[in-house]
PDB file of N, CA and C in Angstrom:
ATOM      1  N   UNK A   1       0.820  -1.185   0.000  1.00  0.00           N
ATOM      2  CA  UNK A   1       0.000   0.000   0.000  1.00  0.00           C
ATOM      3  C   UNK A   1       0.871   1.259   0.000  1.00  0.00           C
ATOM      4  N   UNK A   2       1.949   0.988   0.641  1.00  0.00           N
ATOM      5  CA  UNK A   2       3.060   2.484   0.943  1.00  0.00           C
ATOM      6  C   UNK A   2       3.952   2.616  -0.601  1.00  0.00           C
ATOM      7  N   UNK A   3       3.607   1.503  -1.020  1.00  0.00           N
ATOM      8  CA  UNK A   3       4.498   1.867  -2.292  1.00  0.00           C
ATOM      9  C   UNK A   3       3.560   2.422  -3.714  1.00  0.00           C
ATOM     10  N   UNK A   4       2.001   2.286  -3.522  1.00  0.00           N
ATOM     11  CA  UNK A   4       1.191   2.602  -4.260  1.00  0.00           C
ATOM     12  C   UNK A   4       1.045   4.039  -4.057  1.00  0.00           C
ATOM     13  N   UNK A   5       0.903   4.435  -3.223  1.00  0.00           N
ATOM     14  CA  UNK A   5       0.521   6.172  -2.142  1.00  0.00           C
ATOM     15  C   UNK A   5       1.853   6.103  -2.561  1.00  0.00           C
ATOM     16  N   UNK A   6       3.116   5.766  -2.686  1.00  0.00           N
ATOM     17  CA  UNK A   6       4.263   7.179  -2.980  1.00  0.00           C
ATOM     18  C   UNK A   6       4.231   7.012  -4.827  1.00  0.00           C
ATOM     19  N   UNK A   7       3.931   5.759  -5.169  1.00  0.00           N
ATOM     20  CA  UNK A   7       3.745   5.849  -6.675  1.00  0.00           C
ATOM     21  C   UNK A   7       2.781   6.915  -7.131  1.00  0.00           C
ATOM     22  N   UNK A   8       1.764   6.975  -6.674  1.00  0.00           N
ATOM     23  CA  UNK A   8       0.654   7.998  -6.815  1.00  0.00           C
ATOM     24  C   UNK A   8       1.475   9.647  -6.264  1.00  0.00           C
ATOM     25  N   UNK A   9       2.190  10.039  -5.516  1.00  0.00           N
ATOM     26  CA  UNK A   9       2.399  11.119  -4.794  1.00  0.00           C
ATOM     27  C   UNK A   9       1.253  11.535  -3.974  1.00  0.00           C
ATOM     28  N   UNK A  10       0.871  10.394  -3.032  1.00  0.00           N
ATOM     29  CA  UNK A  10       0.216  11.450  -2.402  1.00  0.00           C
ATOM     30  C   UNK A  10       0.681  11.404  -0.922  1.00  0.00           C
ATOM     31  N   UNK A  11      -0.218  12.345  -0.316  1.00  0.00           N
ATOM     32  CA  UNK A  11       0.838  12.884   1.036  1.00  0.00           C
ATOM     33  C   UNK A  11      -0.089  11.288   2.101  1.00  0.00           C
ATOM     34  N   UNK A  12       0.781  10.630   2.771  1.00  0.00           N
ATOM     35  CA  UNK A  12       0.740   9.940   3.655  1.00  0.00           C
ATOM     36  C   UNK A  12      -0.873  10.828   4.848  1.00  0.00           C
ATOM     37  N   UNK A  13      -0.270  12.021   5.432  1.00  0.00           N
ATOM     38  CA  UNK A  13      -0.823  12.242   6.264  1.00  0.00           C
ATOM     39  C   UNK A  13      -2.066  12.488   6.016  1.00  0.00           C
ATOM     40  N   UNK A  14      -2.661  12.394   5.038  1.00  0.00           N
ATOM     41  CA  UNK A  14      -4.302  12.735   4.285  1.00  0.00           C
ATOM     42  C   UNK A  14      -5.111  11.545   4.638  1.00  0.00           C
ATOM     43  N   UNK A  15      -3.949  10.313   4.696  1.00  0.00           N
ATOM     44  CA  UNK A  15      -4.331   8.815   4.473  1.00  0.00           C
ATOM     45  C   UNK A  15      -5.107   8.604   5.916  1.00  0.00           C
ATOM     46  N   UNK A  16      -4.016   9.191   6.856  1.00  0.00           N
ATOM     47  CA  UNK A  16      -4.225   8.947   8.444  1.00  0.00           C
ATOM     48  C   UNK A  16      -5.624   9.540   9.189  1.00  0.00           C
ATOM     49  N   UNK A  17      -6.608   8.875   9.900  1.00  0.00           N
ATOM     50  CA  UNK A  17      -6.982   9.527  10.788  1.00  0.00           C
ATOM     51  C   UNK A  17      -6.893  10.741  11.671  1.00  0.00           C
ATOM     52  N   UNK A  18      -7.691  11.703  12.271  1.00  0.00           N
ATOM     53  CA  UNK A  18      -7.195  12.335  12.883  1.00  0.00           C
ATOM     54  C   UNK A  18      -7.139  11.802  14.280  1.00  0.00           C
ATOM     55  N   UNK A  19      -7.788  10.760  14.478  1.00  0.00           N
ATOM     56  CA  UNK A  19      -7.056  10.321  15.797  1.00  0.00           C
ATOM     57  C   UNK A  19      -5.615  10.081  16.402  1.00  0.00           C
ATOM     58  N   UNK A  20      -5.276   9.845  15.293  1.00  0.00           N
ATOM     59  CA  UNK A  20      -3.144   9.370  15.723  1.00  0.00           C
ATOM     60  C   UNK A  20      -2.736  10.945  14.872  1.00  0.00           C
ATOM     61  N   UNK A  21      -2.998  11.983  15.166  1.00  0.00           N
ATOM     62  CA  UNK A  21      -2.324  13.498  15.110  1.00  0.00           C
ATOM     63  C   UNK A  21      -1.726  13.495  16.391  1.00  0.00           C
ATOM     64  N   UNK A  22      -0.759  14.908  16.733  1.00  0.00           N
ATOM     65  CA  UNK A  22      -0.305  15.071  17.481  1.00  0.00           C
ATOM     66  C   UNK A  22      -0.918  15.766  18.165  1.00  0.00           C
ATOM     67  N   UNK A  23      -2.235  16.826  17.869  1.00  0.00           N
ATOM     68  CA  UNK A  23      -2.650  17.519  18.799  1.00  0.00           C
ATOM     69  C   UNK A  23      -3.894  16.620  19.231  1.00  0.00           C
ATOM     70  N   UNK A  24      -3.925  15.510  18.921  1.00  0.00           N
ATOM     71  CA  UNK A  24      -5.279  14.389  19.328  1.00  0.00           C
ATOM     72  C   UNK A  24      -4.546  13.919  20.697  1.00  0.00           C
ATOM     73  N   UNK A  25      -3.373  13.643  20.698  1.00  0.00           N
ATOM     74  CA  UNK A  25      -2.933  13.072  21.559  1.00  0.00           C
ATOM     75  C   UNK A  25      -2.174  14.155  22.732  1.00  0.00           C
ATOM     76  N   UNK A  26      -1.999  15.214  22.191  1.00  0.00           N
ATOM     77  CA  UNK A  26      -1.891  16.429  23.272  1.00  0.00           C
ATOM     78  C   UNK A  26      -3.217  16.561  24.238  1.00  0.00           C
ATOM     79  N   UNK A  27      -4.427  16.472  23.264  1.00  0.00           N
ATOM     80  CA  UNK A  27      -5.667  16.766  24.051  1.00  0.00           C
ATOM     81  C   UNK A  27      -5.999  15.414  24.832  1.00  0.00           C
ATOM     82  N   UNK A  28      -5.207  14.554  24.607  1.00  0.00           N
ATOM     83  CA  UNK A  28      -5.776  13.119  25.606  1.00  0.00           C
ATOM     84  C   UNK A  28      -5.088  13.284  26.848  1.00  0.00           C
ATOM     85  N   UNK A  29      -3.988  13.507  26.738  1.00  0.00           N
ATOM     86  CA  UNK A  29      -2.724  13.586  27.877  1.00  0.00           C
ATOM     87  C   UNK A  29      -3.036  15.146  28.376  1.00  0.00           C
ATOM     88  N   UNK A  30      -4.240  16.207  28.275  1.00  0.00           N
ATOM     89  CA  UNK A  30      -4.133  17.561  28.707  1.00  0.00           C
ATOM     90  C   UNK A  30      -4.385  17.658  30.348  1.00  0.00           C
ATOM     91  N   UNK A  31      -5.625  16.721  30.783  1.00  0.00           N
ATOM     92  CA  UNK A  31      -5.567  16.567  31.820  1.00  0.00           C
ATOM     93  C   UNK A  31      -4.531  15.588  32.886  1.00  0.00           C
ATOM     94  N   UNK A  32      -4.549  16.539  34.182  1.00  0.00           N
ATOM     95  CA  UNK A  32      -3.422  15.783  35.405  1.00  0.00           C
ATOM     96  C   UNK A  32      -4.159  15.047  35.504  1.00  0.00           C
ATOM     97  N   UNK A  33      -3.335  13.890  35.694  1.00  0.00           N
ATOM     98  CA  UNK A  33      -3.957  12.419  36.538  1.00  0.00           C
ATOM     99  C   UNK A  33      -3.827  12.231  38.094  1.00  0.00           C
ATOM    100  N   UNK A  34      -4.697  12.764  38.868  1.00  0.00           N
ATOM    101  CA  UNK A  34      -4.291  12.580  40.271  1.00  0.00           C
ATOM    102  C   UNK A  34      -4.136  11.364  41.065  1.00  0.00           C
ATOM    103  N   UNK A  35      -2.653  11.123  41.553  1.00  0.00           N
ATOM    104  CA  UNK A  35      -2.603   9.433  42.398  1.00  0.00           C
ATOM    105  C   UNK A  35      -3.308   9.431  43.439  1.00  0.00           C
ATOM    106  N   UNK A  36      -3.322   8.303  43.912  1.00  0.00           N
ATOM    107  CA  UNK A  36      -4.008   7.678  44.641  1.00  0.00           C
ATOM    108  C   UNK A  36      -3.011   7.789  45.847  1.00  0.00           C
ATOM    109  N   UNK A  37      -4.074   8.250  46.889  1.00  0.00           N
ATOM    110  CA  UNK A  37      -2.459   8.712  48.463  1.00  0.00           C
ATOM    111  C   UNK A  37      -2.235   7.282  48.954  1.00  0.00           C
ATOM    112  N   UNK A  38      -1.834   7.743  49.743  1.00  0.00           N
ATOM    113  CA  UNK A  38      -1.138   6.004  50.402  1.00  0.00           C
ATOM    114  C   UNK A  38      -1.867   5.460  51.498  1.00  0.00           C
ATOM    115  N   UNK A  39      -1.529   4.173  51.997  1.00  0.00           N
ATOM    116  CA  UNK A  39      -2.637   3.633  52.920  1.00  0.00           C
ATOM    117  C   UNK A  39      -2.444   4.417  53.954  1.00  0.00           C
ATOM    118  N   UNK A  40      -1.016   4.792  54.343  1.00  0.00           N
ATOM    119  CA  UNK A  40      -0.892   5.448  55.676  1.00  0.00           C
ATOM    120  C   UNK A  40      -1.294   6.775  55.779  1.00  0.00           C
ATOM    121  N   UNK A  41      -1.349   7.242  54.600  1.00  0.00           N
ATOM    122  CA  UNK A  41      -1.539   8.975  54.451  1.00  0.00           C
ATOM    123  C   UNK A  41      -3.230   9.491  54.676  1.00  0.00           C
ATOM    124  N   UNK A  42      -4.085   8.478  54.527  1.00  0.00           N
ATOM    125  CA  UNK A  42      -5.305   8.784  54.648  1.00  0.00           C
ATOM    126  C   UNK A  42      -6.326   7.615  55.675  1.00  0.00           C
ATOM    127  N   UNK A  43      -6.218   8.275  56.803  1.00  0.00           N
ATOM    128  CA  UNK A  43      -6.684   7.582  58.018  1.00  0.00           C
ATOM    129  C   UNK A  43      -7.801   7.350  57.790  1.00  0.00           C
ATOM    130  N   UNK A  44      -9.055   7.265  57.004  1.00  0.00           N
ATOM    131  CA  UNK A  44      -9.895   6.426  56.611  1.00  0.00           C
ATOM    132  C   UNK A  44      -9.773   4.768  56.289  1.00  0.00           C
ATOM    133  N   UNK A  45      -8.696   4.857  55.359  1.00  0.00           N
ATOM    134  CA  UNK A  45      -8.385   3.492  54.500  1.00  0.00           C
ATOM    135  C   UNK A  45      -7.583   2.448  55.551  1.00  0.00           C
ATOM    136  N   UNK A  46      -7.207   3.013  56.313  1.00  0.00           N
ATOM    137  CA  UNK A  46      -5.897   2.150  57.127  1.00  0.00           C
ATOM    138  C   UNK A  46      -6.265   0.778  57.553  1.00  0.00           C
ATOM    139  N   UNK A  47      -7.601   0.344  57.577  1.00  0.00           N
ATOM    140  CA  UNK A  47      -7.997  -0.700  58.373  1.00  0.00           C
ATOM    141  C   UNK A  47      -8.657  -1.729  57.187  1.00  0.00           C
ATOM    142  N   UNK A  48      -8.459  -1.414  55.891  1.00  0.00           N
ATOM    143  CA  UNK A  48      -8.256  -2.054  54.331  1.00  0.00           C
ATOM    144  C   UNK A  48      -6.708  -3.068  53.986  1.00  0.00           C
ATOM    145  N   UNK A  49      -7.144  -4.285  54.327  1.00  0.00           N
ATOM    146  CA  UNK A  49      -6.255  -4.719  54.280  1.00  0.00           C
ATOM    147  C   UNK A  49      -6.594  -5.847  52.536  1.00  0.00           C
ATOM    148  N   UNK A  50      -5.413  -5.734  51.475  1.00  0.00           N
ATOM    149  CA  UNK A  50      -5.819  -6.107  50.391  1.00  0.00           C
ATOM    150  C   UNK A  50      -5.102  -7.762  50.315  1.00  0.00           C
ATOM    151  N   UNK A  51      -5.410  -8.949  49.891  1.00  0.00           N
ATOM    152  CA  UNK A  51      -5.087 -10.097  50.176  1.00  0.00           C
ATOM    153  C   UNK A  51      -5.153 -10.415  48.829  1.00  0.00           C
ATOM    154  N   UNK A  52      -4.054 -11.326  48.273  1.00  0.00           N
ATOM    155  CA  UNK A  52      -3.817 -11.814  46.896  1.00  0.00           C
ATOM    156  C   UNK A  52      -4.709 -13.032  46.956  1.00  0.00           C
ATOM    157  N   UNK A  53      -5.007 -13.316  45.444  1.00  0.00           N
ATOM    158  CA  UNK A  53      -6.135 -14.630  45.549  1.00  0.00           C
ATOM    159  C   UNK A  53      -5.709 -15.794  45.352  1.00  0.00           C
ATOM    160  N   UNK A  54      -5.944 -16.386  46.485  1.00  0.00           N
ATOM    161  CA  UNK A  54      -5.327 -17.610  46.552  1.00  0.00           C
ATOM    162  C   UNK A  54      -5.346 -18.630  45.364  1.00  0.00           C
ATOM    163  N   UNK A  55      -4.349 -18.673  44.323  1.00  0.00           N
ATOM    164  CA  UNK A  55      -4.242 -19.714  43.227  1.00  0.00           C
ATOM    165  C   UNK A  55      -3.895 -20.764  43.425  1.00  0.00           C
ATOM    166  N   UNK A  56      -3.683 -22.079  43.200  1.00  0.00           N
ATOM    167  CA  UNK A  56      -3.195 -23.212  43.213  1.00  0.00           C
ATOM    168  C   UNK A  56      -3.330 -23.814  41.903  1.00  0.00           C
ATOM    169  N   UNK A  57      -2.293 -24.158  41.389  1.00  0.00           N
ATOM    170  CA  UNK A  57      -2.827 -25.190  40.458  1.00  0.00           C
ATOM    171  C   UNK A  57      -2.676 -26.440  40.524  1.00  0.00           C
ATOM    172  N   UNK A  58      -3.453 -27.342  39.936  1.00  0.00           N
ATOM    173  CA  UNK A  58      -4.036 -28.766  39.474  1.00  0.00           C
ATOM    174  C   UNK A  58      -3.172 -29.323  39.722  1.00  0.00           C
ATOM    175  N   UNK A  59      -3.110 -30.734  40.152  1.00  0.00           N
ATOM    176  CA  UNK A  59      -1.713 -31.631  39.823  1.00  0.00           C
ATOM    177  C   UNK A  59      -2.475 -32.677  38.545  1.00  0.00           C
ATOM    178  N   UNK A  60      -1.765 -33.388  37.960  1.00  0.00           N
ATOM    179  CA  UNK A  60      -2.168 -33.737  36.271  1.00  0.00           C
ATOM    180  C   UNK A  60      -2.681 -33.198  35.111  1.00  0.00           C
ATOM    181  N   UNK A  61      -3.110 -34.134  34.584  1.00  0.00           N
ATOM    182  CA  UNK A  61      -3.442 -33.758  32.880  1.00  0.00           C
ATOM    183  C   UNK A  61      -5.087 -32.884  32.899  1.00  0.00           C
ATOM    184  N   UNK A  62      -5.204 -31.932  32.058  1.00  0.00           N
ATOM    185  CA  UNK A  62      -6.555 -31.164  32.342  1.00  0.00           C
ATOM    186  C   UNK A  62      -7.589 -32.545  31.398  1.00  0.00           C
ATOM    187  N   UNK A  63      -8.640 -32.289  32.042  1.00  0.00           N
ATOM    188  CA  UNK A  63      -9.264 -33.131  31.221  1.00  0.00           C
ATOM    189  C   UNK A  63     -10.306 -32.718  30.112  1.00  0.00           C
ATOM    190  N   UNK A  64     -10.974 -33.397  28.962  1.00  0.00           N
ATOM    191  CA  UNK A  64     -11.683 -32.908  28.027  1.00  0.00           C
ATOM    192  C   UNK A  64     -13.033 -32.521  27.853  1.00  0.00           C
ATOM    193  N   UNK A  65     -13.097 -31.925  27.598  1.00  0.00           N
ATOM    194  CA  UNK A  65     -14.348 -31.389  27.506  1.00  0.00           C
ATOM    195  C   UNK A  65     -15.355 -32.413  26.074  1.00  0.00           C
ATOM    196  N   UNK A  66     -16.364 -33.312  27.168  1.00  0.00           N
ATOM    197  CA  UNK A  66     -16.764 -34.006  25.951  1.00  0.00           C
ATOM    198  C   UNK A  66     -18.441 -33.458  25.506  1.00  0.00           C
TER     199      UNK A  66
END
C-alpha cells in the first residue's frame, strides 16, 4: 500500500486519521492524573487490608471437555 501512495504522490498524512495526530494526543494527555495517596496517608483506608487470591494449580493432565 506504501508503495502505491508514494507511486501515486500522495501525502501519507491525508491517508491517516485524525485520531493518531499530534494535537489528538496532546488533548488526551491535557488533563493531570491525580494518584491515589497512600494507605498510611489517609486515616480512613488504614484498616483495608488487600489479600492476593489464593491460586493453586491442578496436579495432572486437564481433562476434556466431551
Amino acid at each position: 500500500m506504501i508503495l502505491c501512495v508514494h507511486h501515486k504522490r500522495i501525502d501519507l498524512e491525508d491517508l491517516c486519521h485524525a485520531y493518531y495526530t499530534l494535537e489528538t494526543l496532546k488533548k488526551t494527555y491535557n488533563e493531570v492524573v491525580q494518584s491515589l495517596p497512600e494507605a498510611g496517608q489517609d486515616p480512613k483506608k488504614r484498616d483495608v487490608i488487600i489479600v492476593p487470591l489464593n491460586l493453586k494449580t491442578s496436579v495432572g493432565r486437564l481433562r476434556k471437555n466431551e
